[in-house]
C-alpha atoms as a PDB file:
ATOM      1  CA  UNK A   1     112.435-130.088  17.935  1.00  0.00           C
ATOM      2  CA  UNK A   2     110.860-128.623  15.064  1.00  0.00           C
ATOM      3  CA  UNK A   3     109.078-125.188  15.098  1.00  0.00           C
ATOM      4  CA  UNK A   4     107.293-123.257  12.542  1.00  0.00           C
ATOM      5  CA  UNK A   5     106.604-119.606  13.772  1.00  0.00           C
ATOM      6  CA  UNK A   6     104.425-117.651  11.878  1.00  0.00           C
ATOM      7  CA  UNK A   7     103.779-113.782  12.290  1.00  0.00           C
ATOM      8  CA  UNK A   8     101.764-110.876  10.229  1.00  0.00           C
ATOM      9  CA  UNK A   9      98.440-111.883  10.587  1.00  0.00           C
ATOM     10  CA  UNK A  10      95.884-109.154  11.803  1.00  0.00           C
ATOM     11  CA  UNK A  11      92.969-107.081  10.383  1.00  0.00           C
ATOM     12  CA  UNK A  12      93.263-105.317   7.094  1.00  0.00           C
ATOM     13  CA  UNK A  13      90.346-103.137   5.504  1.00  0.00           C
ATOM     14  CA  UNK A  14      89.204-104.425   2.069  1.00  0.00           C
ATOM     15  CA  UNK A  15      91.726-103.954  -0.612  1.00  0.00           C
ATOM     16  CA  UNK A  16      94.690-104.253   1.546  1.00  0.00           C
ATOM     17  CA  UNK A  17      97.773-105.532   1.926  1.00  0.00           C
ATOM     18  CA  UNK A  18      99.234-107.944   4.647  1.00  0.00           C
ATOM     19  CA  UNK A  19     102.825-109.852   4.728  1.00  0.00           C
ATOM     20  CA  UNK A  20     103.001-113.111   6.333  1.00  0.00           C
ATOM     21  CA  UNK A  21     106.568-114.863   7.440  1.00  0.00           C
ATOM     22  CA  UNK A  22     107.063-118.354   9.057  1.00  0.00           C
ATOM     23  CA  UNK A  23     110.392-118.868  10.433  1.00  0.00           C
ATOM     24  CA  UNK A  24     111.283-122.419  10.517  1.00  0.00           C
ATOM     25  CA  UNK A  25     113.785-124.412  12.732  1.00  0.00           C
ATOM     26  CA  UNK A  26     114.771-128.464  13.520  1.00  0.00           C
ATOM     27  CA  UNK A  27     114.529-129.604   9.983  1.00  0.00           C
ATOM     28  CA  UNK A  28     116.478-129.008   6.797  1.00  0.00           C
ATOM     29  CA  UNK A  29     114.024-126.464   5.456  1.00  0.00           C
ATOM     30  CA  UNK A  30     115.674-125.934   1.974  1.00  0.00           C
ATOM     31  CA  UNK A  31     114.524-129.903   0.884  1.00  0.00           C
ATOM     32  CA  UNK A  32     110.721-129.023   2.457  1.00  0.00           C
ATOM     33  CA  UNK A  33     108.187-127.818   0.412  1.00  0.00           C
ATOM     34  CA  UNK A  34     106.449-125.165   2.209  1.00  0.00           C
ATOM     35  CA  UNK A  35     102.978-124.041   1.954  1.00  0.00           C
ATOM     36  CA  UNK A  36     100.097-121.848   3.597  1.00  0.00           C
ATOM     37  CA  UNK A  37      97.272-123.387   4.094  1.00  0.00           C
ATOM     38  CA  UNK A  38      93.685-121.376   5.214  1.00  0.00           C
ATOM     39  CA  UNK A  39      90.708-122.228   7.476  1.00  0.00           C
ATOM     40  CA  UNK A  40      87.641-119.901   7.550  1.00  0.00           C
ATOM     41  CA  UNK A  41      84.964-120.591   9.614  1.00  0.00           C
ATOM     42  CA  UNK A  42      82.479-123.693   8.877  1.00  0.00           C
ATOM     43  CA  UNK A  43      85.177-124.396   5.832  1.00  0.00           C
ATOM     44  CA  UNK A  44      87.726-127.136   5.335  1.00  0.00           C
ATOM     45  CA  UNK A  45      91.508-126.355   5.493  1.00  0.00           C
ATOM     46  CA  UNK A  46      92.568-125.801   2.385  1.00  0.00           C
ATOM     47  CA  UNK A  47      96.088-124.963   0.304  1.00  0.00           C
ATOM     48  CA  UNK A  48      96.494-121.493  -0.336  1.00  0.00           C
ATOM     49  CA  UNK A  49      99.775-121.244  -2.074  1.00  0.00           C
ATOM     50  CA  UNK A  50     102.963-123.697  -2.281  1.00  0.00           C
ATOM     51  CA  UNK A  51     106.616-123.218  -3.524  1.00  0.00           C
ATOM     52  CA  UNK A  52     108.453-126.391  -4.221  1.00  0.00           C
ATOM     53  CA  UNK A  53     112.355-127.161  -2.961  1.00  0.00           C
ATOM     54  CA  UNK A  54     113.320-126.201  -6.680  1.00  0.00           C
ATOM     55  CA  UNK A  55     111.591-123.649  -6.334  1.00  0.00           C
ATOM     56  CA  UNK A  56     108.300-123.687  -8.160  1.00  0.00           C
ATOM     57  CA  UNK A  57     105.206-122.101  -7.128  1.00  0.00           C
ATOM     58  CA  UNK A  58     101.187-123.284  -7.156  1.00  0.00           C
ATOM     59  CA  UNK A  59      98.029-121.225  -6.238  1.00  0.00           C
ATOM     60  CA  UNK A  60      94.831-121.694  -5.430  1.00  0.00           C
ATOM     61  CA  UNK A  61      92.845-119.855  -8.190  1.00  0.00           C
ATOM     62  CA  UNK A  62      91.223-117.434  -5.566  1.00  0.00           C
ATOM     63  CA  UNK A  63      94.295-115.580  -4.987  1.00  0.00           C
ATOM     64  CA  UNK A  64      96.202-115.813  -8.443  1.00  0.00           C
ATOM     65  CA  UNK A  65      97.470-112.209  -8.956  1.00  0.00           C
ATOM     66  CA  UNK A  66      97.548-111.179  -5.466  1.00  0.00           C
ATOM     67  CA  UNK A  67      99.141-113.305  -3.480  1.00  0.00           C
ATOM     68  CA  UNK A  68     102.928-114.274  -4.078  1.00  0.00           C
ATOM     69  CA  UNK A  69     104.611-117.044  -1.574  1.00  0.00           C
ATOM     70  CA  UNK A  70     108.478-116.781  -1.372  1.00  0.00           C
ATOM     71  CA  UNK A  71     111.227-118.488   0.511  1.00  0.00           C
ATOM     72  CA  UNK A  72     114.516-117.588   2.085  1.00  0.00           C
ATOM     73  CA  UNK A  73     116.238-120.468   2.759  1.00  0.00           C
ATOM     74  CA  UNK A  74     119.590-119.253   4.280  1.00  0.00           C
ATOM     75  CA  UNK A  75     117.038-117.396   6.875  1.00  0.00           C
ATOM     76  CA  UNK A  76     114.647-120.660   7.223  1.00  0.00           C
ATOM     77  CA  UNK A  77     111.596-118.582   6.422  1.00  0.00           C
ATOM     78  CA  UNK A  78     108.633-118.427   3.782  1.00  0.00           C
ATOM     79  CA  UNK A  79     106.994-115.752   3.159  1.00  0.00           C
ATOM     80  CA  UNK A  80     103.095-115.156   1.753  1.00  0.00           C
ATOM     81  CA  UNK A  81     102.695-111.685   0.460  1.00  0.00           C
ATOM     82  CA  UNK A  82      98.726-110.880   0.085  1.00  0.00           C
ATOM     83  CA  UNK A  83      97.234-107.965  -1.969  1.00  0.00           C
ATOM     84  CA  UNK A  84      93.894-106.770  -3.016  1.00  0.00           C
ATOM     85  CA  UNK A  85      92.367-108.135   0.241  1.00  0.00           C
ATOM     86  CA  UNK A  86      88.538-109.345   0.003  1.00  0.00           C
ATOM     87  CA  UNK A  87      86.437-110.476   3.323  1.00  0.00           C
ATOM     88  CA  UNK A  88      86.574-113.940   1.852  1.00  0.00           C
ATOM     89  CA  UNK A  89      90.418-114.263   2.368  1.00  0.00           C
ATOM     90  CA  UNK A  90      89.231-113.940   5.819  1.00  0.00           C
ATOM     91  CA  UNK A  91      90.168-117.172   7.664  1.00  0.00           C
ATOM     92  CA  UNK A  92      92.878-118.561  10.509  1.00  0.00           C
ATOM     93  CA  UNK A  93      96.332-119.132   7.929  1.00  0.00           C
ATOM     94  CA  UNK A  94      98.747-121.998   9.087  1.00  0.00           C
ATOM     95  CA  UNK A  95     102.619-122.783   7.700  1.00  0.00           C
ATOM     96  CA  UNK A  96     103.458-125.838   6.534  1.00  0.00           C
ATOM     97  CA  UNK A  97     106.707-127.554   5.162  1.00  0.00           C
ATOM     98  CA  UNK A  98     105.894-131.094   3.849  1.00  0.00           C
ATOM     99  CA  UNK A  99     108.538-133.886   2.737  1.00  0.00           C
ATOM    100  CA  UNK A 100     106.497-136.945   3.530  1.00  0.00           C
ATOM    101  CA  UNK A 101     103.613-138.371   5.040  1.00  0.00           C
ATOM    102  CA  UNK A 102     105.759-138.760   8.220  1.00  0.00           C
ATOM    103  CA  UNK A 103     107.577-135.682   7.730  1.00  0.00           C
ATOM    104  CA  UNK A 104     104.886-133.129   7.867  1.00  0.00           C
ATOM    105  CA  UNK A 105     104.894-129.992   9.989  1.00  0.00           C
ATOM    106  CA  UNK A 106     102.443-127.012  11.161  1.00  0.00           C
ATOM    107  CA  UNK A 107     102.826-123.791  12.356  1.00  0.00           C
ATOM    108  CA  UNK A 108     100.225-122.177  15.343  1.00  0.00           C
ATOM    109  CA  UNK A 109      98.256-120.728  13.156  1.00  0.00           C
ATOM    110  CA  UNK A 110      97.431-116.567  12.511  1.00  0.00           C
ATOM    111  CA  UNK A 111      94.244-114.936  12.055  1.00  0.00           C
ATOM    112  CA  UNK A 112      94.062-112.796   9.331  1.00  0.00           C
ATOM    113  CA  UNK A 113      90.228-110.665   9.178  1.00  0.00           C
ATOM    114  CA  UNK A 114      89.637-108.595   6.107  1.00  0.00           C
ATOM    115  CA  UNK A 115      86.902-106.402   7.130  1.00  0.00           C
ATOM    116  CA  UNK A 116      85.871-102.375   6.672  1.00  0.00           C
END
């Protein structure tokens, strides 16, 4: 069955730094794309950052600069390293690995809160 397992999130102060991983399992993760996607409060999902099978990257414009997505595909895992923190990155952060429509997977979810 397929699992994405995501761990890091927490509360950072402003400026900050926080690593997130997502360990994946039940698919062939090197042909996903995989993405992290954020939900704040009141807002729509949205896509945060992406990196491609090939692997190429995307980013929202919002965190160009400071965040940098990565994948390790002999451990299964993408990664989403976040710097320079603001309170508006705060918001629940999901994994996601995307082939199809029909082949579309989520992780639980982490809560990340950038606060002072």
């Amino acid at each position: 069955q397929v699992q994405l397992v995501e761990s890091g999130g927490g509360l950072v102060q402003p400026g900050g730094s926080l690593r997130f991983s997502c360990a994946g399992s039940g698919f062939i993760f090197r042909i996903y794309d995989m993405g992290w996607y954020r939900q704040a409060p009141g807002k729509q999902r949205e896509l945060v950052a992406v990196i491609t099978s090939d692997p190429n990257t995307n980013y929202v414009d919002s965190v160009k600069g400071r965040f940098i997505i990565s994948r390790d595909n002999a451990k299964n895992t993408v990664y989403l390293q976040m710097s320079s923190l603001r309170p508006e990155d705060t918001a629940v952060y999901y994994c996601n690995a995307h082939l199809t429509s029909s082949f579309d997977y989520w992780g639980q979810g982490t809560q990340v809160t950038v606060s002072s």
